[in-house]
N, C-alpha and C. Protein backbone atom coordinates (compact mmCIF):
# COMPACT_ATOMS: atom_id res chain seq x y z
N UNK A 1 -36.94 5.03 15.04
CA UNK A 1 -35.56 4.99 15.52
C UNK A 1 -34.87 6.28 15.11
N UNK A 2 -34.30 6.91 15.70
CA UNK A 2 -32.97 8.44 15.92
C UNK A 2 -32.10 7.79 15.75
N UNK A 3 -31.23 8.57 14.77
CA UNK A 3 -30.34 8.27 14.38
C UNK A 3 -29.41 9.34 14.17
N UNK A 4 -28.06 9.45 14.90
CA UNK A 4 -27.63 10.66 15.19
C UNK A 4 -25.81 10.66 14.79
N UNK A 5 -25.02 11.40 14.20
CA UNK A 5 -24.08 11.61 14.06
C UNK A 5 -22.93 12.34 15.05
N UNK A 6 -21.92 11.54 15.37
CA UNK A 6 -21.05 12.17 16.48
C UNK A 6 -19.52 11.96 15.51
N UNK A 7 -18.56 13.15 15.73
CA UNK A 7 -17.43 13.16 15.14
C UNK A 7 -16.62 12.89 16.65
N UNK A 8 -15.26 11.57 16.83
CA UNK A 8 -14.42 12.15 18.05
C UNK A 8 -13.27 13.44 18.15
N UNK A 9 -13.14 13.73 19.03
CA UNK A 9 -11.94 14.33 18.79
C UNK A 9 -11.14 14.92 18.06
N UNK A 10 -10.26 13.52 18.26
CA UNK A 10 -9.46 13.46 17.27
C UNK A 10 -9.43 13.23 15.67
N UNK A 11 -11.05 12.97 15.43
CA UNK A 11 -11.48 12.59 14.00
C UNK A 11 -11.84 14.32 13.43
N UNK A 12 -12.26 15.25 14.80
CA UNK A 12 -12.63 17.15 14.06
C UNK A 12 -11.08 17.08 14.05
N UNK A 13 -9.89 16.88 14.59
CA UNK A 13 -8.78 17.32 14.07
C UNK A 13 -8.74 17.21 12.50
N UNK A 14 -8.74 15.99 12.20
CA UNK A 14 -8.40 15.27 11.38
C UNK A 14 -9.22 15.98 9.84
N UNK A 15 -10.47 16.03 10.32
CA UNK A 15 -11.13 16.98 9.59
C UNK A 15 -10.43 18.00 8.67
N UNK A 16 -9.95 18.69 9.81
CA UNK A 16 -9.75 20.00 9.66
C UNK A 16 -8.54 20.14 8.53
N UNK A 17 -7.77 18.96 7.96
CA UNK A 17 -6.76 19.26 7.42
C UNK A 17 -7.43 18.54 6.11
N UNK A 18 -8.86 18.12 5.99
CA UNK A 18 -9.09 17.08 4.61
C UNK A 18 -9.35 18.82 3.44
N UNK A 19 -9.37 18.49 2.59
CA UNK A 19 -9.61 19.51 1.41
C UNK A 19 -11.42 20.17 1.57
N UNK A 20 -11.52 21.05 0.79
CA UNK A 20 -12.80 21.66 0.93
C UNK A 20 -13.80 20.56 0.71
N UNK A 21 -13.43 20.19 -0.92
CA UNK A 21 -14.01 18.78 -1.37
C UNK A 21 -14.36 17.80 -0.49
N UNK A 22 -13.66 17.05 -0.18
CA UNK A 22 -13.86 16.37 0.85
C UNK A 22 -14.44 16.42 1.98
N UNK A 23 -14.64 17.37 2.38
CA UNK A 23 -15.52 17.91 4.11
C UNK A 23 -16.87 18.11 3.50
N UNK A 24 -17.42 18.47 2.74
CA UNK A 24 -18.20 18.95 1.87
C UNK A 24 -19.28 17.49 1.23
N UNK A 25 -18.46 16.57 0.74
CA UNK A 25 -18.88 15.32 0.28
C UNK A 25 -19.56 14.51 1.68
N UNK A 26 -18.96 14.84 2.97
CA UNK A 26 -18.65 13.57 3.90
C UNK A 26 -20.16 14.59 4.40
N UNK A 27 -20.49 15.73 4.74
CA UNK A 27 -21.05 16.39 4.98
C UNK A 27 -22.81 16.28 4.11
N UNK A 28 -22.67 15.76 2.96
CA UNK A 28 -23.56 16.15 1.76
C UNK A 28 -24.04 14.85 1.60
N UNK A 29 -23.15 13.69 1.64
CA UNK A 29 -23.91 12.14 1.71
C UNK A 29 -23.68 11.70 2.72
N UNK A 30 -23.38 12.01 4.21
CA UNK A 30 -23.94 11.52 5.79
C UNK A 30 -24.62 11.83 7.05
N UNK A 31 -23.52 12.71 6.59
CA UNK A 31 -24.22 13.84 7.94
C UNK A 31 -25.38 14.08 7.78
N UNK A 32 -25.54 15.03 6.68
CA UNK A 32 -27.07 16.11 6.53
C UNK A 32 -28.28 14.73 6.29
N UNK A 33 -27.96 14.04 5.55
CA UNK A 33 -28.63 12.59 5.32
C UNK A 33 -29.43 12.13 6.88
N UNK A 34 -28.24 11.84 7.34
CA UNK A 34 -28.60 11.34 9.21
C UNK A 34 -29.43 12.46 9.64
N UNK A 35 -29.13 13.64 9.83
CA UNK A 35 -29.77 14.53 10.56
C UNK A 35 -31.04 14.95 9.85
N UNK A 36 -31.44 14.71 8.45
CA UNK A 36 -32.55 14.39 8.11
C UNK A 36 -33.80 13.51 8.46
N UNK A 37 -33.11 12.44 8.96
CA UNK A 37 -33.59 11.18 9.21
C UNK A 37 -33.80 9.92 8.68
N UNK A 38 -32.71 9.86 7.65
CA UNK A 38 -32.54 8.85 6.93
C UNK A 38 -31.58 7.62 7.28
N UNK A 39 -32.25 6.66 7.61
CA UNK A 39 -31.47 5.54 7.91
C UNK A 39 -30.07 4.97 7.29
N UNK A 40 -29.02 4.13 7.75
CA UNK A 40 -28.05 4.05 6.79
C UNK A 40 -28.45 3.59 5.65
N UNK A 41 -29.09 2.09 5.49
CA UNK A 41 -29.71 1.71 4.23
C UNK A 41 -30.42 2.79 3.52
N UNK A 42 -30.67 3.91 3.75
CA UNK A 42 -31.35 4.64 2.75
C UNK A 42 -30.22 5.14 1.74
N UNK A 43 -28.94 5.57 2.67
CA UNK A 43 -28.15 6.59 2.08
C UNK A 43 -27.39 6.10 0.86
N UNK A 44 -27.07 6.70 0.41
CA UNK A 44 -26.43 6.79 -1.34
C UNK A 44 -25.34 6.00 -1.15
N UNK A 45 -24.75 6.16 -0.86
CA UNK A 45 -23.46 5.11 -0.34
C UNK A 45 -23.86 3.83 0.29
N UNK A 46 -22.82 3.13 0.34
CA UNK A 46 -22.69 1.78 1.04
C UNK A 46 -22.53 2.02 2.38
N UNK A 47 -22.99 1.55 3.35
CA UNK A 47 -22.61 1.36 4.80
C UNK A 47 -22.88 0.13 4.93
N UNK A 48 -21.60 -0.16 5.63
CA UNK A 48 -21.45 -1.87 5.87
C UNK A 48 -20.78 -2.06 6.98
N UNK A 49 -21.23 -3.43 8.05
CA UNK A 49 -20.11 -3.53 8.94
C UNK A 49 -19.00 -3.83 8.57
N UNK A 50 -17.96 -3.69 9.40
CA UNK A 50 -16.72 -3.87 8.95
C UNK A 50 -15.72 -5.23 9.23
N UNK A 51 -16.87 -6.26 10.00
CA UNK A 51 -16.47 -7.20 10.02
C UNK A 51 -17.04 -8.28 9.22
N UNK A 52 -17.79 -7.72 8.16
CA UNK A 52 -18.28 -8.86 6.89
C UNK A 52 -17.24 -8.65 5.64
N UNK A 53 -16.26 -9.70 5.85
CA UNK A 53 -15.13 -9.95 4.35
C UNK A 53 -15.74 -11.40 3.90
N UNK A 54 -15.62 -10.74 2.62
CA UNK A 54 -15.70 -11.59 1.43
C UNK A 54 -14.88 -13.07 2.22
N UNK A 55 -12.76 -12.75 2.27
CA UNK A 55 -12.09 -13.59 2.49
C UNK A 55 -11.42 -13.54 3.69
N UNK A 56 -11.74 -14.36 4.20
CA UNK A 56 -10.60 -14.66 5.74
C UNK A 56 -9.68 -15.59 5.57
N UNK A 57 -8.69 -15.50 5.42
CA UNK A 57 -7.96 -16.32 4.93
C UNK A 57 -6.65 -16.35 6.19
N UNK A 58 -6.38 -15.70 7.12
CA UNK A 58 -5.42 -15.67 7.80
C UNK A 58 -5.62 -15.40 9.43
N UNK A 59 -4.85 -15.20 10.21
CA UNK A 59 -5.01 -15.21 11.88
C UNK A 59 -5.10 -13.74 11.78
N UNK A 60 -4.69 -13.05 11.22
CA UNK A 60 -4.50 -11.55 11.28
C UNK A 60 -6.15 -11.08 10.86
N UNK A 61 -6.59 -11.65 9.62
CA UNK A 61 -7.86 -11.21 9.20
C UNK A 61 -9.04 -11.50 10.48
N UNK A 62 -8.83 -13.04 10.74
CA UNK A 62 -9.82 -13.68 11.59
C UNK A 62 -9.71 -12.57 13.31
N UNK A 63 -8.91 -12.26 13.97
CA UNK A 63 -8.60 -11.23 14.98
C UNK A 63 -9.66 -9.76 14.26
N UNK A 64 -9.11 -9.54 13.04
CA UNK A 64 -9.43 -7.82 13.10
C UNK A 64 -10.92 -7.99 12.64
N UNK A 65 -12.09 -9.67 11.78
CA UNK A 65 -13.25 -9.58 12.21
C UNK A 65 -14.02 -9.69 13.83
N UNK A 66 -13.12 -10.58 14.42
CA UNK A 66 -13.81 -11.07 15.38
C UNK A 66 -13.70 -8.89 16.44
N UNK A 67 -12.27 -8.28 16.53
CA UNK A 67 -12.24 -6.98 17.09
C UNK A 67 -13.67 -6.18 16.49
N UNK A 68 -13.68 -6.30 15.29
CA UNK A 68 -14.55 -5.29 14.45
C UNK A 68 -16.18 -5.56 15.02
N UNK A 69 -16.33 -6.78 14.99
CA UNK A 69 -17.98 -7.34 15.18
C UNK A 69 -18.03 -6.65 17.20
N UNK A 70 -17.23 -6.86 18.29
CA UNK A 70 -17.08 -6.90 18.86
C UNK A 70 -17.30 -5.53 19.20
N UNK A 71 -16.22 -4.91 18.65
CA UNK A 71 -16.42 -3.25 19.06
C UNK A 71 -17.85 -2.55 17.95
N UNK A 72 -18.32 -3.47 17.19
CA UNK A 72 -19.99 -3.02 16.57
C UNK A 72 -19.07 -1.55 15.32
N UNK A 73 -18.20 -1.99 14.51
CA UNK A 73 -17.78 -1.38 13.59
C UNK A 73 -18.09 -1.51 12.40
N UNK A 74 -18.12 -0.24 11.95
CA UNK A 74 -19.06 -0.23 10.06
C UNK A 74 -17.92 0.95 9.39
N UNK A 75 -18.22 1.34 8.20
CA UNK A 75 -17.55 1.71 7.03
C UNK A 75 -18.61 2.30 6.75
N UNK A 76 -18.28 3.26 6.16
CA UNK A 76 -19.34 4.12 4.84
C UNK A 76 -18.65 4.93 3.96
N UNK A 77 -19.34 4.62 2.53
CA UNK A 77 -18.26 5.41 1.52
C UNK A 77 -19.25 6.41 1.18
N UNK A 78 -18.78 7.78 1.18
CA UNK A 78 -19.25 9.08 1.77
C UNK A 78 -18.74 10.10 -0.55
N UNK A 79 -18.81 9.15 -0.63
CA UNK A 79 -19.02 9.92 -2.36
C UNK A 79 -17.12 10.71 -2.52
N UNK A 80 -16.04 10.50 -2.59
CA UNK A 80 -14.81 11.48 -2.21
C UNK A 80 -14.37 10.23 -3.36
N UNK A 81 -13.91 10.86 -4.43
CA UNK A 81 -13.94 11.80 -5.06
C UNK A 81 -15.03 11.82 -5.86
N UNK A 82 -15.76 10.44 -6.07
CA UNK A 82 -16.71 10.60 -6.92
C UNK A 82 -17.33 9.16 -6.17
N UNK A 83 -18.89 8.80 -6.72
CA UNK A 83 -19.45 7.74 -6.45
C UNK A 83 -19.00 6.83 -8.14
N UNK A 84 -19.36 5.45 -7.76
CA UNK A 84 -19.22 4.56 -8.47
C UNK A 84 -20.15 2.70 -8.20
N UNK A 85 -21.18 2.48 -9.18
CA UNK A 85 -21.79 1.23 -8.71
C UNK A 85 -20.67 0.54 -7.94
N UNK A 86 -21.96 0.08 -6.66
CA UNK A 86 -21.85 -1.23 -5.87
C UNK A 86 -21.33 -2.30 -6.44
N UNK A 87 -21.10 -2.93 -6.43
CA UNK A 87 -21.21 -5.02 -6.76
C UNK A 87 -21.38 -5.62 -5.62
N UNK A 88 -21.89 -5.29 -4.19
CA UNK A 88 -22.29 -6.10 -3.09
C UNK A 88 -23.93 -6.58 -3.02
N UNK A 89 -23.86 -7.72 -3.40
CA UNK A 89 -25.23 -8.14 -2.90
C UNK A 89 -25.95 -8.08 -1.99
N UNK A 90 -25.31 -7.82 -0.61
CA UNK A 90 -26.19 -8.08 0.11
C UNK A 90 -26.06 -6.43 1.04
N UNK A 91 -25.31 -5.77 0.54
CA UNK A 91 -25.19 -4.42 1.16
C UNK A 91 -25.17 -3.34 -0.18
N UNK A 92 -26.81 -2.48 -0.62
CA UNK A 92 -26.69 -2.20 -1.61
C UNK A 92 -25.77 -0.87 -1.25
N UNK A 93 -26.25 0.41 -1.97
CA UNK A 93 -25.12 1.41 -1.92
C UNK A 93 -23.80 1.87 -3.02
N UNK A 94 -23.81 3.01 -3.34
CA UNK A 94 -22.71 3.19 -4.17
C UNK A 94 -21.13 3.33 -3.83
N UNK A 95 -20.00 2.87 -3.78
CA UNK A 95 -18.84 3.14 -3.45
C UNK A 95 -17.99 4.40 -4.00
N UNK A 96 -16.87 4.25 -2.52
CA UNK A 96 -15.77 5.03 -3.47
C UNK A 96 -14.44 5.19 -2.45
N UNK A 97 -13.67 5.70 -3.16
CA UNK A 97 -12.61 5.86 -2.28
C UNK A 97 -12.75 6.35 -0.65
N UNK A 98 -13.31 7.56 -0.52
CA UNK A 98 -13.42 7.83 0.82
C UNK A 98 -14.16 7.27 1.15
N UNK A 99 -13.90 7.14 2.64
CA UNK A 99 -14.65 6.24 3.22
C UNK A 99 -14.57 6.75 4.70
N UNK A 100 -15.54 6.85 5.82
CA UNK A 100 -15.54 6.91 7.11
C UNK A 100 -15.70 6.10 8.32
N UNK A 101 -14.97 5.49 9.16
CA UNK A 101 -14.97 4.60 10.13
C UNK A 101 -15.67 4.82 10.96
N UNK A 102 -16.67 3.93 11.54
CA UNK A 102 -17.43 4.25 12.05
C UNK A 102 -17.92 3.54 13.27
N UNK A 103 -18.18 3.89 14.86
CA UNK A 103 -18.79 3.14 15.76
C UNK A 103 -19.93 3.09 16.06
N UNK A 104 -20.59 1.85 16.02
CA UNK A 104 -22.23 2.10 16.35
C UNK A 104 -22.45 1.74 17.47
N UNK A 105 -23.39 2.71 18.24
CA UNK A 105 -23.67 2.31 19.22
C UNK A 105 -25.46 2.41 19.05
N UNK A 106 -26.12 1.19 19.94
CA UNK A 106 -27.58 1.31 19.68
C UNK A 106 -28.10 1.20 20.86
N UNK A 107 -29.04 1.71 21.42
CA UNK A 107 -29.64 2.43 22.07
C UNK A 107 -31.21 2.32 22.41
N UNK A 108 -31.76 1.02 22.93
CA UNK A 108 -32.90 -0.05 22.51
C UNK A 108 -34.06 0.72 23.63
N UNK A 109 -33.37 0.98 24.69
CA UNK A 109 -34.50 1.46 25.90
C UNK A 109 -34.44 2.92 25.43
N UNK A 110 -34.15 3.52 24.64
CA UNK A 110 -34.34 4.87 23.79
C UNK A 110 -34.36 5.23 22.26
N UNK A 111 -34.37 3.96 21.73
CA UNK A 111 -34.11 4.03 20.55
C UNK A 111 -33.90 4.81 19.77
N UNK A 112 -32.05 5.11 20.24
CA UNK A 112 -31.56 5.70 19.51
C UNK A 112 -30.11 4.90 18.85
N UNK A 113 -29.50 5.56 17.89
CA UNK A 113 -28.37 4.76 17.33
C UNK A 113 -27.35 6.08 16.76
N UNK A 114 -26.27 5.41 17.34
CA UNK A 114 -25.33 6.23 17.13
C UNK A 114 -24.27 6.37 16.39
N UNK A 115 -23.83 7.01 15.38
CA UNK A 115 -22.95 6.59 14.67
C UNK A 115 -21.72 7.98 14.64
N UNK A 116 -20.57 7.12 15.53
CA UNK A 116 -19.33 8.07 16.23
C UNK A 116 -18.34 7.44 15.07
N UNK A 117 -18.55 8.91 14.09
CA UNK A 117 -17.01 8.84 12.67
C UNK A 117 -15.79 8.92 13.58
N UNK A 118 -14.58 8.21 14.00
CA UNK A 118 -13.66 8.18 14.25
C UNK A 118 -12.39 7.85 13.14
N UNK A 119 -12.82 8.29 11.72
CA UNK A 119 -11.26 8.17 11.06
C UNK A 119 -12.05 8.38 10.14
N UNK A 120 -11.60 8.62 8.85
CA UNK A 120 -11.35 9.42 7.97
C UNK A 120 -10.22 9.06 6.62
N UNK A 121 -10.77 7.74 5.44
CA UNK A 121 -9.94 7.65 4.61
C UNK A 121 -9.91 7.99 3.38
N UNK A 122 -9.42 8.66 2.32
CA UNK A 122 -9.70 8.98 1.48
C UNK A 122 -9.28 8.44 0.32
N UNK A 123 -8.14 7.20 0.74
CA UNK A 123 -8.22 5.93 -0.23
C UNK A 123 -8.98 4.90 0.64
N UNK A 124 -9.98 4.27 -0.29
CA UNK A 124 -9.89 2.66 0.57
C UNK A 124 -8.77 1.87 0.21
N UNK A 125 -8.31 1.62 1.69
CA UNK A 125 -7.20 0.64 1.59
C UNK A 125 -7.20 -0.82 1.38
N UNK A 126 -6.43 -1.16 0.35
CA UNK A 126 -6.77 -2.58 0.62
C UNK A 126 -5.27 -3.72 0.69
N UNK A 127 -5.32 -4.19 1.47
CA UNK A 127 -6.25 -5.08 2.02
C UNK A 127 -7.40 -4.28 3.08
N UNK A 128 -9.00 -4.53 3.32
CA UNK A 128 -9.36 -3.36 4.05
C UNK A 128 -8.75 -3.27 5.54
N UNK A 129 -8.52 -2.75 6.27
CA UNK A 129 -8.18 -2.28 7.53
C UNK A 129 -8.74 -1.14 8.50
N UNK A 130 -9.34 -1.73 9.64
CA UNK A 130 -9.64 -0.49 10.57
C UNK A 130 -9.12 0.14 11.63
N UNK A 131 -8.24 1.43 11.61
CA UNK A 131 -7.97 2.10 12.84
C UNK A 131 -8.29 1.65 14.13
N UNK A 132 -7.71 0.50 14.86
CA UNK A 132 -9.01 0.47 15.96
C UNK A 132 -8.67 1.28 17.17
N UNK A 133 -7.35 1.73 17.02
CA UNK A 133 -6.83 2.41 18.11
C UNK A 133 -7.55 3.83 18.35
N UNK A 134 -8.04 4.11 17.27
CA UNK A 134 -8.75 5.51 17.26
C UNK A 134 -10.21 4.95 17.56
N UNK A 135 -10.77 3.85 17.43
CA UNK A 135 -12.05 4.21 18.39
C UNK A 135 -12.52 4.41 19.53
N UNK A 136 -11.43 3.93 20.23
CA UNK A 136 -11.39 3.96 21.70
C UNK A 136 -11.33 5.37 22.10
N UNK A 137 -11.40 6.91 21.51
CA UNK A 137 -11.25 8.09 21.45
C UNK A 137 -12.81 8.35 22.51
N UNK A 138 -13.19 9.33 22.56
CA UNK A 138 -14.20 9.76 23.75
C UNK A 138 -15.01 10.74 22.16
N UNK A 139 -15.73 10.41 22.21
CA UNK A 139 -16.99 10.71 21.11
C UNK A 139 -17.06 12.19 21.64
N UNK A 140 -17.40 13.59 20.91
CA UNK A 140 -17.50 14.93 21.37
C UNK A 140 -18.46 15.19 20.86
């Protein structure tokens, strides 16, 4: 399986204003990783979909899993400012504040898989939350 990295748009804007540090980190545990050929489960970080919560507890949560599973959305914490142990069982990986939003797309009669960074956080927010308005962006 290929496994390939796409930034949208509006996510190289977005880029362009993060610190050296930061472009550098997102660059050093994903990118070069992917274009190596290393699967997400390999990489140093956590990558997780973004519609597996711990708690659903509300109409608001239950909407932004059912959007997330739907539009095939994941998370990855990309080492910004520093890495720090996991505590997820079932998604190993190290955390951290930054983190990159991510669309997968997979690709079975070519097996390939695609993973289009559309946002860019450098706190994880919590409660967690995903941009979804920015995935709908045109992958470049």
């Amino acid at each position: 399986m290929e496994h390939n990295v796409y930034f949208t748009e509006e996510c190289k804007l977005q880029l362009q204003s993060l610190s050296e540090e930061a472009q550098k980190k997102l660059f050093k545990h994903f990118v070069q990783p992917i274009k190596n050929g290393l699967t997400p489960s390999e990489l140093e970080g956590k990558y997780k979909p973004s519609w597996e919560m711990e708690f659903i507890k509300t109409q608001m949560q239950q909407a932004f899993v059912q959007q997330a599973k739907a539009e095939k959305l994941f998370h990855y914490h990309f080492g910004f400012r520093y890495y720090k142990d996991g505590k997820d069982p079932k998604y190993g990986g190290k955390v951290s504040d930054g983190i990159v939003h991510i669309k997968q797309n997979e690709f079975s009669n070519s097996q390939v898989t695609e993973h289009i960074v559309f946002d860019v956080c450098l706190e994880h927010p919590s409660p967690f939350k995903v941009p979804f308005l920015k995935d709908k962006t045109k992958a470049a």
